[in-house]
N, C-alpha and C. Protein backbone atom coordinates (compact mmCIF):
# COMPACT_ATOMS: atom_id res chain seq x y z
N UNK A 1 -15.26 -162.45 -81.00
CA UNK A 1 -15.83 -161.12 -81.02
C UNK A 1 -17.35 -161.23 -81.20
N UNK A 2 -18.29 -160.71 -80.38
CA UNK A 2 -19.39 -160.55 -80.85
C UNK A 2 -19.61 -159.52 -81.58
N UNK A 3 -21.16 -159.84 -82.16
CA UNK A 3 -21.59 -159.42 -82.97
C UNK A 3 -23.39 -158.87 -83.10
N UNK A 4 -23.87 -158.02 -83.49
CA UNK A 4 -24.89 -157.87 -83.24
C UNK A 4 -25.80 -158.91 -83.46
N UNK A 5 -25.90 -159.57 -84.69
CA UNK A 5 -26.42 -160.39 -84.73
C UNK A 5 -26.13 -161.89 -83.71
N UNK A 6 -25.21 -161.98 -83.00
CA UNK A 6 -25.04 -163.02 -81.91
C UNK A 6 -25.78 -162.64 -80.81
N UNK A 7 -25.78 -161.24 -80.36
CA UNK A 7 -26.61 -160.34 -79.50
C UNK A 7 -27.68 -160.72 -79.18
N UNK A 8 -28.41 -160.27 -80.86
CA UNK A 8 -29.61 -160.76 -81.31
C UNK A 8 -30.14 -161.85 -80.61
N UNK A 9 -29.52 -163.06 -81.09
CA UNK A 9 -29.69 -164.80 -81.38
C UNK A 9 -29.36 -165.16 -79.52
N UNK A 10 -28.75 -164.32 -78.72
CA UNK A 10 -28.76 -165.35 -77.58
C UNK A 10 -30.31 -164.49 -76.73
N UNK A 11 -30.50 -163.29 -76.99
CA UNK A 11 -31.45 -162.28 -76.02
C UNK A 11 -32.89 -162.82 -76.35
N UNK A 12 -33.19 -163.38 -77.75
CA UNK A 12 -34.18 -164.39 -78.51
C UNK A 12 -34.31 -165.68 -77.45
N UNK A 13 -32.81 -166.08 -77.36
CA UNK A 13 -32.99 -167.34 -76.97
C UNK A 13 -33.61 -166.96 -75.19
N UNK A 14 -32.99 -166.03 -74.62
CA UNK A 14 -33.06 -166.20 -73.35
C UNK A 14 -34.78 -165.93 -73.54
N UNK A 15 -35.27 -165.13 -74.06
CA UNK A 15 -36.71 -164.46 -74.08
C UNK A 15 -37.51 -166.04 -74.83
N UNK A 16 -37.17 -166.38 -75.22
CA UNK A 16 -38.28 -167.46 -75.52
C UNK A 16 -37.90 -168.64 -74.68
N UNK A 17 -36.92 -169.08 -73.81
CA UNK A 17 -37.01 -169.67 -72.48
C UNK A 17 -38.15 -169.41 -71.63
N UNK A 18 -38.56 -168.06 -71.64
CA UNK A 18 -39.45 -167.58 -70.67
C UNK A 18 -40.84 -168.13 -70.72
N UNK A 19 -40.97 -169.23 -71.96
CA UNK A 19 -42.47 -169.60 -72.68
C UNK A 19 -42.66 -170.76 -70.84
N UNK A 20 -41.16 -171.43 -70.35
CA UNK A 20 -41.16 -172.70 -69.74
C UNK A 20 -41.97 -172.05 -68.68
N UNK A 21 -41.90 -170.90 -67.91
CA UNK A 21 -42.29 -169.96 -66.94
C UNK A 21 -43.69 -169.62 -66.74
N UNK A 22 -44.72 -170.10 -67.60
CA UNK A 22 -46.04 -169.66 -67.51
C UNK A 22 -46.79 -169.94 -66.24
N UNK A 23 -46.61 -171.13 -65.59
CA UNK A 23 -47.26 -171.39 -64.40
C UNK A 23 -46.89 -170.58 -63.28
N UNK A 24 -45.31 -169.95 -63.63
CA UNK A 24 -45.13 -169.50 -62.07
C UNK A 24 -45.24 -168.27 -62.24
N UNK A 25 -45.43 -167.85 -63.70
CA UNK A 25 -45.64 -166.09 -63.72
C UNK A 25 -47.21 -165.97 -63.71
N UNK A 26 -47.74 -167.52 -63.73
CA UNK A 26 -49.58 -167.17 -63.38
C UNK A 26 -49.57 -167.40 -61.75
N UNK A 27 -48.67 -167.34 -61.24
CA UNK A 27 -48.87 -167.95 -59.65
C UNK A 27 -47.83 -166.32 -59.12
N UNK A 28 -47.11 -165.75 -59.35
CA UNK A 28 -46.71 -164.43 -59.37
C UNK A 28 -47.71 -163.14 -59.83
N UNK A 29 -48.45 -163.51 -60.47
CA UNK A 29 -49.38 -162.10 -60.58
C UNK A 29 -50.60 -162.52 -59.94
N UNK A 30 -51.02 -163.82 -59.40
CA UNK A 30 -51.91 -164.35 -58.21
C UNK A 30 -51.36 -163.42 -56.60
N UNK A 31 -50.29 -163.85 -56.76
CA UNK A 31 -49.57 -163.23 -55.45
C UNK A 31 -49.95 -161.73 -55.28
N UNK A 32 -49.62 -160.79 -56.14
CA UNK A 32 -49.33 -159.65 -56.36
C UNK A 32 -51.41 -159.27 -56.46
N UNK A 33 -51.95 -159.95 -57.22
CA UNK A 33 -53.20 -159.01 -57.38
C UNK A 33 -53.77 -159.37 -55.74
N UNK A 34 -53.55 -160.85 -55.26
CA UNK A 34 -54.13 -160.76 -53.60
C UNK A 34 -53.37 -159.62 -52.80
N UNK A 35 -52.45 -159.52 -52.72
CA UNK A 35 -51.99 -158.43 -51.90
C UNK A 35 -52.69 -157.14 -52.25
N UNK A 36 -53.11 -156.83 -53.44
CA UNK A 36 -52.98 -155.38 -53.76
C UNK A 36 -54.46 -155.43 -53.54
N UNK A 37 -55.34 -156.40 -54.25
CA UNK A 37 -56.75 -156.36 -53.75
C UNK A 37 -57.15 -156.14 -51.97
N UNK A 38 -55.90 -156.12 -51.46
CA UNK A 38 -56.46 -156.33 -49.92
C UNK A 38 -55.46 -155.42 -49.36
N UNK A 39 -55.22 -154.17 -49.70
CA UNK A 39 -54.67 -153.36 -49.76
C UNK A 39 -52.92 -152.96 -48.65
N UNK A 40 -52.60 -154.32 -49.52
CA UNK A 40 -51.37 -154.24 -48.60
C UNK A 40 -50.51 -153.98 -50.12
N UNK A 41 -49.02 -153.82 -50.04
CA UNK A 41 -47.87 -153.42 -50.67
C UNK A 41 -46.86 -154.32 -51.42
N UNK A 42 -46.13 -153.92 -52.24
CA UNK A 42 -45.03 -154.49 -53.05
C UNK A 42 -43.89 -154.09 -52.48
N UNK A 43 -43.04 -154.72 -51.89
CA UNK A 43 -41.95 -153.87 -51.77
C UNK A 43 -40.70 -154.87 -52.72
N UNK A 44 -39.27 -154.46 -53.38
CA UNK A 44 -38.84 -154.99 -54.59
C UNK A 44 -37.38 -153.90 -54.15
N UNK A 45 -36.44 -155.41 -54.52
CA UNK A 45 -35.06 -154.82 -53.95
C UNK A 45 -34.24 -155.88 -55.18
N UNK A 46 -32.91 -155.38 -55.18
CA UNK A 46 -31.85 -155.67 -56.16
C UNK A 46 -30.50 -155.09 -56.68
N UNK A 47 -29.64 -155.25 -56.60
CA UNK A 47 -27.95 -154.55 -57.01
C UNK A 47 -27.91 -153.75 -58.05
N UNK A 48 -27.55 -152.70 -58.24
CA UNK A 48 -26.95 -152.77 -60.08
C UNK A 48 -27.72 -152.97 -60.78
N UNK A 49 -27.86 -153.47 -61.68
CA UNK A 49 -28.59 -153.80 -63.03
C UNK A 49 -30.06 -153.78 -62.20
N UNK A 50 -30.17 -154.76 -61.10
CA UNK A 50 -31.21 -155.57 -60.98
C UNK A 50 -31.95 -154.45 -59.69
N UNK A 51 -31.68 -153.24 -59.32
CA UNK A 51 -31.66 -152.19 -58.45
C UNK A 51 -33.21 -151.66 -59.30
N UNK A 52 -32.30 -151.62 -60.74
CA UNK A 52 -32.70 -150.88 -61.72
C UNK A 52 -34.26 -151.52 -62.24
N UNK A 53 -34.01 -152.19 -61.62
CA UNK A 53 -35.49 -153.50 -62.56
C UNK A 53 -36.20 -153.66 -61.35
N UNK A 54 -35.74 -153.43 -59.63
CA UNK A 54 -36.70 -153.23 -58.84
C UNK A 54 -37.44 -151.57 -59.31
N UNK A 55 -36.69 -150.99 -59.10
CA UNK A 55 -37.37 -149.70 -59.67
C UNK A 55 -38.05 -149.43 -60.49
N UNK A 56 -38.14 -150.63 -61.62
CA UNK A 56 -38.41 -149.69 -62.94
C UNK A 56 -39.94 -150.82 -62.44
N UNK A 57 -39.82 -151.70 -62.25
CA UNK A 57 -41.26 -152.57 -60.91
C UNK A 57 -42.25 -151.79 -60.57
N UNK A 58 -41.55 -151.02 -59.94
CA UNK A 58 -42.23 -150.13 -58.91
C UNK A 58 -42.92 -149.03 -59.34
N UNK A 59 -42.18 -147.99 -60.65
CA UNK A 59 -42.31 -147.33 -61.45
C UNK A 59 -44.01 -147.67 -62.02
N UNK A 60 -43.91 -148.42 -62.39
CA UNK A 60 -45.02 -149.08 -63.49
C UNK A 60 -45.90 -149.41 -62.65
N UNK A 61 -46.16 -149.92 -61.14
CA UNK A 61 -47.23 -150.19 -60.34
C UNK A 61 -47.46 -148.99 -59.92
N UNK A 62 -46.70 -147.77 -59.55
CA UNK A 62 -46.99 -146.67 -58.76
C UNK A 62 -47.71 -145.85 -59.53
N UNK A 63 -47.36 -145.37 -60.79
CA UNK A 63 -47.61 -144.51 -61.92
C UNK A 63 -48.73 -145.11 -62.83
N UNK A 64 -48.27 -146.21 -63.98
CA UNK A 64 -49.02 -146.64 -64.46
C UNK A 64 -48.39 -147.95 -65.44
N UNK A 65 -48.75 -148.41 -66.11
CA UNK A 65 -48.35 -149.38 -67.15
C UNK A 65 -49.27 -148.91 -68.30
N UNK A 66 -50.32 -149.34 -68.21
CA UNK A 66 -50.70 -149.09 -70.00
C UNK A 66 -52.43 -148.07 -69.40
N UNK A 67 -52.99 -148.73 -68.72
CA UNK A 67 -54.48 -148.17 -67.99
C UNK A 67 -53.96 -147.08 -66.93
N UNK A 68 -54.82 -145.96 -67.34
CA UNK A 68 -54.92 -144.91 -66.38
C UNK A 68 -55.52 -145.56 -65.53
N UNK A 69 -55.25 -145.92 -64.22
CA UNK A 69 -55.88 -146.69 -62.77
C UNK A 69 -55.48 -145.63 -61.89
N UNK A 70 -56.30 -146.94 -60.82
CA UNK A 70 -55.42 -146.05 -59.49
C UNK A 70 -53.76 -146.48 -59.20
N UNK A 71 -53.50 -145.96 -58.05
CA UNK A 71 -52.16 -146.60 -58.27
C UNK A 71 -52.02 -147.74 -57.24
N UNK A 72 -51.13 -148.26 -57.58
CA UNK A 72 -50.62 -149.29 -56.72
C UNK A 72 -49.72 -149.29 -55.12
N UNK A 73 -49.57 -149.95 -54.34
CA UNK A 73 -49.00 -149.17 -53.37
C UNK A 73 -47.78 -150.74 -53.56
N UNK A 74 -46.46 -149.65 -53.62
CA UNK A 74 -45.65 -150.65 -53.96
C UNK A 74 -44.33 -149.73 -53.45
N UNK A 75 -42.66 -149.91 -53.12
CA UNK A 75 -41.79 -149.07 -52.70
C UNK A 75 -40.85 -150.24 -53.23
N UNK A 76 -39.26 -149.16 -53.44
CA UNK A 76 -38.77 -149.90 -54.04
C UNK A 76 -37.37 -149.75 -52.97
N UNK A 77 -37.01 -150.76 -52.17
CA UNK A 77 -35.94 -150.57 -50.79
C UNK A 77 -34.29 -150.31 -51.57
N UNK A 78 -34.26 -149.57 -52.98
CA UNK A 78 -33.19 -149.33 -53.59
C UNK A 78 -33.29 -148.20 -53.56
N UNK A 79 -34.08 -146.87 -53.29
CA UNK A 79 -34.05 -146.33 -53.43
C UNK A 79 -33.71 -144.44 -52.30
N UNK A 80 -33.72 -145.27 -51.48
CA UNK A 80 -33.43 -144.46 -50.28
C UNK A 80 -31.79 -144.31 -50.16
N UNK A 81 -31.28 -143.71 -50.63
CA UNK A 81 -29.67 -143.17 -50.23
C UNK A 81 -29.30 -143.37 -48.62
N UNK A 82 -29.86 -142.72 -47.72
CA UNK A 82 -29.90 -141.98 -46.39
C UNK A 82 -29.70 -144.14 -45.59
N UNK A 83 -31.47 -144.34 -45.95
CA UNK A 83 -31.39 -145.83 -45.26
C UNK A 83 -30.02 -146.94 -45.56
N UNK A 84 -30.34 -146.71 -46.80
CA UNK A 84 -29.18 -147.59 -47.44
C UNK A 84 -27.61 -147.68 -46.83
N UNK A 85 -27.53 -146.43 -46.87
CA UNK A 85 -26.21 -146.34 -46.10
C UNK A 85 -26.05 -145.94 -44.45
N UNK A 86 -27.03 -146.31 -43.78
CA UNK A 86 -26.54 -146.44 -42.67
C UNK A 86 -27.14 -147.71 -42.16
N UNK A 87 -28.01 -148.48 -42.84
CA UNK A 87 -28.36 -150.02 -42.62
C UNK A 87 -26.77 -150.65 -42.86
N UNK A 88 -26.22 -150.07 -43.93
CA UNK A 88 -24.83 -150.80 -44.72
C UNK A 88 -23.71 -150.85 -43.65
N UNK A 89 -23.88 -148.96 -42.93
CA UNK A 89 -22.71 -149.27 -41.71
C UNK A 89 -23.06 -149.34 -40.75
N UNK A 90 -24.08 -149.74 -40.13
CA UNK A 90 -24.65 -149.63 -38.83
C UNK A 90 -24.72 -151.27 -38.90
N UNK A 91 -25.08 -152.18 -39.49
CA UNK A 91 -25.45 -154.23 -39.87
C UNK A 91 -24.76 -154.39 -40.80
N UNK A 92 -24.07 -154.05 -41.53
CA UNK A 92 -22.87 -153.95 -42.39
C UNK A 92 -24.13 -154.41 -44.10
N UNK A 93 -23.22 -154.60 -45.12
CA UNK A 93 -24.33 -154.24 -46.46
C UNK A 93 -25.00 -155.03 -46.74
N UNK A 94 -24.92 -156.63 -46.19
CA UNK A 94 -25.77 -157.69 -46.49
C UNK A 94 -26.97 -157.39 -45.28
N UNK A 95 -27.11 -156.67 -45.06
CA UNK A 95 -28.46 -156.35 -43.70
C UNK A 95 -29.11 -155.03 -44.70
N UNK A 96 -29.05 -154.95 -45.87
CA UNK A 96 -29.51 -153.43 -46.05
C UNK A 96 -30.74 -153.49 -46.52
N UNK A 97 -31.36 -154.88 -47.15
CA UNK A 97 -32.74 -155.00 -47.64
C UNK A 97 -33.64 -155.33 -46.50
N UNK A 98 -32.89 -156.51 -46.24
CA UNK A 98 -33.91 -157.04 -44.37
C UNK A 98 -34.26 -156.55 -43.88
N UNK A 99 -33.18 -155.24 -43.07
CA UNK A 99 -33.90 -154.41 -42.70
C UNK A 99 -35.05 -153.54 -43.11
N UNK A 100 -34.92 -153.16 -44.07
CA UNK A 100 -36.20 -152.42 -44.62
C UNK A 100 -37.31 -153.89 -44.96
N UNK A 101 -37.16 -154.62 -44.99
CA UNK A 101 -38.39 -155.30 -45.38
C UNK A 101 -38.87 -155.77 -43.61
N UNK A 102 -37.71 -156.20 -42.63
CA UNK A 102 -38.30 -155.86 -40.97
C UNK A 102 -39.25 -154.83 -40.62
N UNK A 103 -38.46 -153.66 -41.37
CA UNK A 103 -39.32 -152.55 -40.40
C UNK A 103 -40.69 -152.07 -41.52
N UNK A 104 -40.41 -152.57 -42.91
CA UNK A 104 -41.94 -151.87 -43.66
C UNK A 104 -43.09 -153.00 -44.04
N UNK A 105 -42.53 -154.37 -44.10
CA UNK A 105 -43.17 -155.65 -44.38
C UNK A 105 -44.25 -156.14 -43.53
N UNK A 106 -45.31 -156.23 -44.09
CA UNK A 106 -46.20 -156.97 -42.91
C UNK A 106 -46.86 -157.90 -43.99
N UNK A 107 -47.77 -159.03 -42.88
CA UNK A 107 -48.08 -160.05 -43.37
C UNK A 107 -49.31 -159.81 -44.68
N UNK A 108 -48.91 -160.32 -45.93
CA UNK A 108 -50.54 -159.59 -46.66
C UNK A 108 -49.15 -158.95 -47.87
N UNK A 109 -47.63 -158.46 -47.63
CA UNK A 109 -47.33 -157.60 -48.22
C UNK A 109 -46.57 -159.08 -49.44
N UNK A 110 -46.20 -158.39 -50.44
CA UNK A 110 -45.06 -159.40 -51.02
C UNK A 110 -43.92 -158.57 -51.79
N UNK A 111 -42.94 -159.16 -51.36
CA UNK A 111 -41.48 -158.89 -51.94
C UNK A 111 -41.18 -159.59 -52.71
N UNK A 112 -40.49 -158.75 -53.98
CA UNK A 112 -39.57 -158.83 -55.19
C UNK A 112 -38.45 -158.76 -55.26
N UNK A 113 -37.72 -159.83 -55.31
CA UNK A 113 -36.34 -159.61 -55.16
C UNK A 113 -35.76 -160.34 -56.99
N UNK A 114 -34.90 -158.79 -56.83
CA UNK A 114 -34.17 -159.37 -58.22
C UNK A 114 -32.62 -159.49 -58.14
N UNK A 115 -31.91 -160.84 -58.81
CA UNK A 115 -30.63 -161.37 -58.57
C UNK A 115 -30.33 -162.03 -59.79
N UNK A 116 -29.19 -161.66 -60.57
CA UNK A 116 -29.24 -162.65 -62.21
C UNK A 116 -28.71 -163.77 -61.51
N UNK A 117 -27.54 -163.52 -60.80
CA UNK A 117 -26.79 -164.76 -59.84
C UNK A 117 -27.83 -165.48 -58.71
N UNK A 118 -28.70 -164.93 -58.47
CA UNK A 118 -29.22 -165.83 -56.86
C UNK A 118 -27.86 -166.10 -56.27
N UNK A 119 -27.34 -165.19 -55.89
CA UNK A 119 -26.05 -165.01 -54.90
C UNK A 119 -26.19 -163.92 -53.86
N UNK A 120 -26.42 -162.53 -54.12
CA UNK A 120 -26.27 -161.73 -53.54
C UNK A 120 -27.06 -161.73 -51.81
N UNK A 121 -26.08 -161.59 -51.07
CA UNK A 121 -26.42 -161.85 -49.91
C UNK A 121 -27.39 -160.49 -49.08
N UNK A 122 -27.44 -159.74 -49.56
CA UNK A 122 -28.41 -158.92 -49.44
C UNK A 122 -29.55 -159.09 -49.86
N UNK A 123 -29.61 -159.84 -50.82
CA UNK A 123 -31.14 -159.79 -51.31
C UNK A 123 -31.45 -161.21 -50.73
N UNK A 124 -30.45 -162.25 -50.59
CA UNK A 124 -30.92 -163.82 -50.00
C UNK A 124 -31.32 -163.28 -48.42
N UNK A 125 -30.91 -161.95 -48.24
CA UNK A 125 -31.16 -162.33 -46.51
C UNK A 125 -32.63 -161.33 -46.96
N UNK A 126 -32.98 -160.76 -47.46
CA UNK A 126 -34.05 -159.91 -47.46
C UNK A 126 -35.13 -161.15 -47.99
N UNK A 127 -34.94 -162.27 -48.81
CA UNK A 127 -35.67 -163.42 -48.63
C UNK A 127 -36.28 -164.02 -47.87
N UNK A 128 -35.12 -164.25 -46.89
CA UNK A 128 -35.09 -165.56 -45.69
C UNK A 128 -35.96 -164.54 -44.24
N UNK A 129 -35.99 -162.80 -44.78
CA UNK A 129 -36.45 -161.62 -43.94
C UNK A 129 -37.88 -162.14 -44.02
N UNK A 130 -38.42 -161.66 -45.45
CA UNK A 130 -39.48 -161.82 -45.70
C UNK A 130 -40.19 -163.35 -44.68
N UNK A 131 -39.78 -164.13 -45.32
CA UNK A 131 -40.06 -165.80 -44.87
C UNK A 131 -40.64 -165.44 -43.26
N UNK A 132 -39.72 -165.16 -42.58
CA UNK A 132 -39.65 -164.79 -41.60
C UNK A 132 -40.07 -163.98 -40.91
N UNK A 133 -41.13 -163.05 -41.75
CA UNK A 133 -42.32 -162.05 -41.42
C UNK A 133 -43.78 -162.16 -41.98
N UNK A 134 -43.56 -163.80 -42.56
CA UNK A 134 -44.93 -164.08 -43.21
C UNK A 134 -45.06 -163.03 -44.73
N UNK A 135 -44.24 -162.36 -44.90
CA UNK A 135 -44.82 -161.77 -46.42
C UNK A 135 -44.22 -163.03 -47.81
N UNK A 136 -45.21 -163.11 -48.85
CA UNK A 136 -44.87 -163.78 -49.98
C UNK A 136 -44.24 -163.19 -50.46
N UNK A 137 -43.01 -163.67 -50.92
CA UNK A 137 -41.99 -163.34 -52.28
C UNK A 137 -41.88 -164.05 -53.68
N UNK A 138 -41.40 -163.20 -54.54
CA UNK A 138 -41.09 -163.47 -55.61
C UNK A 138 -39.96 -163.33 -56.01
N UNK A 139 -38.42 -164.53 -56.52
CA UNK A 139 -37.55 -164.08 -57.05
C UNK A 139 -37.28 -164.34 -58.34
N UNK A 140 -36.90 -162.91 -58.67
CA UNK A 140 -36.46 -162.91 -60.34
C UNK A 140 -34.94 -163.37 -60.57
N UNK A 141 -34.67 -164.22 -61.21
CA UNK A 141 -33.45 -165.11 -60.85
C UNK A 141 -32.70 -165.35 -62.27
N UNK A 142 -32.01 -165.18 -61.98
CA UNK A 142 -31.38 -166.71 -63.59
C UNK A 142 -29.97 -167.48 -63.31
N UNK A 143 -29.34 -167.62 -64.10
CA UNK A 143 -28.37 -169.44 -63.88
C UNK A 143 -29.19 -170.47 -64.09
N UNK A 144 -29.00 -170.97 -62.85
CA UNK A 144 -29.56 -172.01 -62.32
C UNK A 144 -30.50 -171.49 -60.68
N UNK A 145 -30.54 -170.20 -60.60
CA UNK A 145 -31.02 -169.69 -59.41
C UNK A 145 -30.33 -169.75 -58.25
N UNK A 146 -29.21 -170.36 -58.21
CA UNK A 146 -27.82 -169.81 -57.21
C UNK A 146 -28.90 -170.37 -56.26
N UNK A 147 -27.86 -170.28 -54.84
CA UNK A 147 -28.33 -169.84 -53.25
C UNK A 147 -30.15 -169.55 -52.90
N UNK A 148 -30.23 -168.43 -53.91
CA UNK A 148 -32.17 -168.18 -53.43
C UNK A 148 -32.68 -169.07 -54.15
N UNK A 149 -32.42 -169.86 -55.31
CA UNK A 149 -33.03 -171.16 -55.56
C UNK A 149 -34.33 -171.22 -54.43
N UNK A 150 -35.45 -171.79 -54.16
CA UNK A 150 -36.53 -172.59 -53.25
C UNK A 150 -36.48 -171.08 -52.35
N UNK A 151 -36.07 -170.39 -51.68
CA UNK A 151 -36.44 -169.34 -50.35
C UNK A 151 -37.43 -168.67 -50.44
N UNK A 152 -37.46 -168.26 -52.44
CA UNK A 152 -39.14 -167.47 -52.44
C UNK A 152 -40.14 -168.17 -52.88
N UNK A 153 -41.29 -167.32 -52.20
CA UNK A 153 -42.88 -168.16 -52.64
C UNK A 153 -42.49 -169.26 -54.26
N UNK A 154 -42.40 -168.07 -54.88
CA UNK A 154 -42.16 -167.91 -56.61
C UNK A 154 -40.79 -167.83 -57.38
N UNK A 155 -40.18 -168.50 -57.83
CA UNK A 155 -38.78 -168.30 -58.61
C UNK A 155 -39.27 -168.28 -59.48
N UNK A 156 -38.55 -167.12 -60.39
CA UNK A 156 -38.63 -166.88 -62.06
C UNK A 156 -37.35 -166.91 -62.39
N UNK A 157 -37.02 -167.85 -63.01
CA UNK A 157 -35.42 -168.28 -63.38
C UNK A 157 -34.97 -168.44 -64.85
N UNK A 158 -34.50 -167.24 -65.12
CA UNK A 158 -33.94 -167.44 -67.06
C UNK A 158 -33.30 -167.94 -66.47
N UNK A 159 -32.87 -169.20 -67.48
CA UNK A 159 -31.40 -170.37 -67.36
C UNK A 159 -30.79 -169.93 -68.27
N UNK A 160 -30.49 -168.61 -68.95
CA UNK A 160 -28.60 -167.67 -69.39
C UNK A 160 -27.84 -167.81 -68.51
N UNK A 161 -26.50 -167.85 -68.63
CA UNK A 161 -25.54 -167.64 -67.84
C UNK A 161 -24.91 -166.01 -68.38
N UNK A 162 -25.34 -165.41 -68.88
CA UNK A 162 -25.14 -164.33 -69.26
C UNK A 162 -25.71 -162.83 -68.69
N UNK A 163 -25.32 -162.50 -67.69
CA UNK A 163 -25.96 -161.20 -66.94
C UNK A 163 -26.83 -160.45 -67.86
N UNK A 164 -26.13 -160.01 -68.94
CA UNK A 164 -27.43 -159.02 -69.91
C UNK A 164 -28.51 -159.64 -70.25
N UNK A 165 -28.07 -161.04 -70.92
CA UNK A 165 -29.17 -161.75 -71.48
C UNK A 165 -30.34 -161.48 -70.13
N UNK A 166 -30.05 -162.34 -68.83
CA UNK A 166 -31.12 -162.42 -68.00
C UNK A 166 -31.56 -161.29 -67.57
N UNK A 167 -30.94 -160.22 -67.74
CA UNK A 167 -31.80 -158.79 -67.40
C UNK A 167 -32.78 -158.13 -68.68
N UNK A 168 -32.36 -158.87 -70.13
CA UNK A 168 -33.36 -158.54 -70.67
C UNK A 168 -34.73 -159.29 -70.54
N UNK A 169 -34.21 -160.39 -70.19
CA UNK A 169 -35.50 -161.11 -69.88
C UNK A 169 -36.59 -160.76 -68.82
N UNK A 170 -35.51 -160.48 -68.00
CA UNK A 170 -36.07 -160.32 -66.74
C UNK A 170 -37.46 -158.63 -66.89
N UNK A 171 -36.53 -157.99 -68.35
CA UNK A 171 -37.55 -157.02 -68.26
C UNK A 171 -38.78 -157.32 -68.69
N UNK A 172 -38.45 -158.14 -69.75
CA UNK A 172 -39.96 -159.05 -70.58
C UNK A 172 -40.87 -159.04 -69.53
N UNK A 173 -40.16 -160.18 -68.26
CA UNK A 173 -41.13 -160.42 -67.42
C UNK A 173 -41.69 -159.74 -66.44
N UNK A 174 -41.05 -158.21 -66.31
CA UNK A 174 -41.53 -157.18 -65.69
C UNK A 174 -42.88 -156.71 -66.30
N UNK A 175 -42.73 -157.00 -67.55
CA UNK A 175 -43.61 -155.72 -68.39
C UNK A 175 -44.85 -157.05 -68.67
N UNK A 176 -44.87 -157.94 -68.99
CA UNK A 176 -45.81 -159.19 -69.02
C UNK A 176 -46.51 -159.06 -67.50
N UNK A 177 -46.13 -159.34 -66.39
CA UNK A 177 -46.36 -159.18 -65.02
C UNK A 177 -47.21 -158.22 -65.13
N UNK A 178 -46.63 -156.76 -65.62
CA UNK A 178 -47.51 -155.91 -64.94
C UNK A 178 -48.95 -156.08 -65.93
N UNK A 179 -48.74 -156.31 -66.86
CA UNK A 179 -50.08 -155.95 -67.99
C UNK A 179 -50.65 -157.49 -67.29
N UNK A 180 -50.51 -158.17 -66.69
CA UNK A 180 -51.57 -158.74 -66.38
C UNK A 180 -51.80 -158.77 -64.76
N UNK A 181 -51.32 -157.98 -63.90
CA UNK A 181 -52.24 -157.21 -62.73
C UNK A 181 -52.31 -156.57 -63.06
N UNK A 182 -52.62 -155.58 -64.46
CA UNK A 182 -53.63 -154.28 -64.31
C UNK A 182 -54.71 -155.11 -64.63
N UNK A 183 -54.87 -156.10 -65.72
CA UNK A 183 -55.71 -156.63 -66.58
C UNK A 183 -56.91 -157.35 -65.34
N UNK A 184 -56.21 -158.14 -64.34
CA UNK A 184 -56.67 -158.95 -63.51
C UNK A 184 -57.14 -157.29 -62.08
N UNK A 185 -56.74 -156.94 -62.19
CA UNK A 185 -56.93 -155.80 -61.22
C UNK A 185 -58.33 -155.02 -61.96
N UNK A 186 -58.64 -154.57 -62.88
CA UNK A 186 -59.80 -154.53 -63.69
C UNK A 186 -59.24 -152.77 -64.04
């Protein structure tokens, strides 16, 4: 049975894993401030939990994080009902990110893809999309990084095997990310 305090002690553990990550979360907000300095886009896709953490991405570049700025130009390909479901039955559901990163991605842009598994075949093909249209990616990952392992520019990989654990992490590294492209963005 868990316990709060076990809760506690593994969400600690996964969040101070994240110390191993410094080079590639300084090579991830490199990515992100060139794009945005040169006024191209974020676009950021993910299932479930990780739908939720493209959005909440996007949220924080569009609106704000901590500095009243300008905003960011960033979209989050989870969020369209209408596309979603007719990319899903028209190329069936593993075509539902690609496509949107085909038709809105250009070279200059970079994609966020979030996966606790690096399994989901929607977001590995919206990877291998990107690759394949010249935009840089970033995947937010954990395990061992499954399947998208190496496909993006950037892997950010909590090593939990625990879905919650790596989505709390994964928020850490949302909210770290952004406070340093506003910081680096001026």
């Amino acid at each position: 049975m868990t316990t709060l305090k076990d809760t506690i002690t593994a969400s600690t553990a996964a969040i101070q894993s994240l110390q191993a990550l410094e080079p590639q979360l300084d090579q991830a907000v490199k990515l992100i401030v060139d794009c945005l300095k040169n006024n191209h886009k974020v676009l950021a896709c993910g299932n479930g939990g990780s739908a939720a953490d493209a959005a909440h991405l996007v949220t924080e570049f569009v609106v704000r994080y901590i500095e009243d700025r300008r905003p960011y130009a960033a979209v989050a390909l989870t969020e369209s009902g209408s596309t979603l479901t007719a990319a899903g039955n028209d190329y069936g559901f593993d075509h539902t990110f690609a496509r949107q990163v085909q038709a809105l991605g250009q070279k200059g842009d970079v994609l966020i893809a979030f996966s606790t598994s690096g399994k989901s075949p929607n977001v590995l093909r919206a990877l291998e999309q990107a690759r394949t249209s010249n935009l840089s990616s970033i995947a937010f990952l954990g395990r061992d990084g499954g399947p998208a392992k190496g496909i993006a520019t950037v892997d950010l990989i909590v090593p939990s095997q625990t879905t919650a654990r790596i989505q709390e992490a994964h928020g850490v590294l949302i909210h770290v990310l952004c406070e340093m492209v506003e910081r680096d963005l001026g």
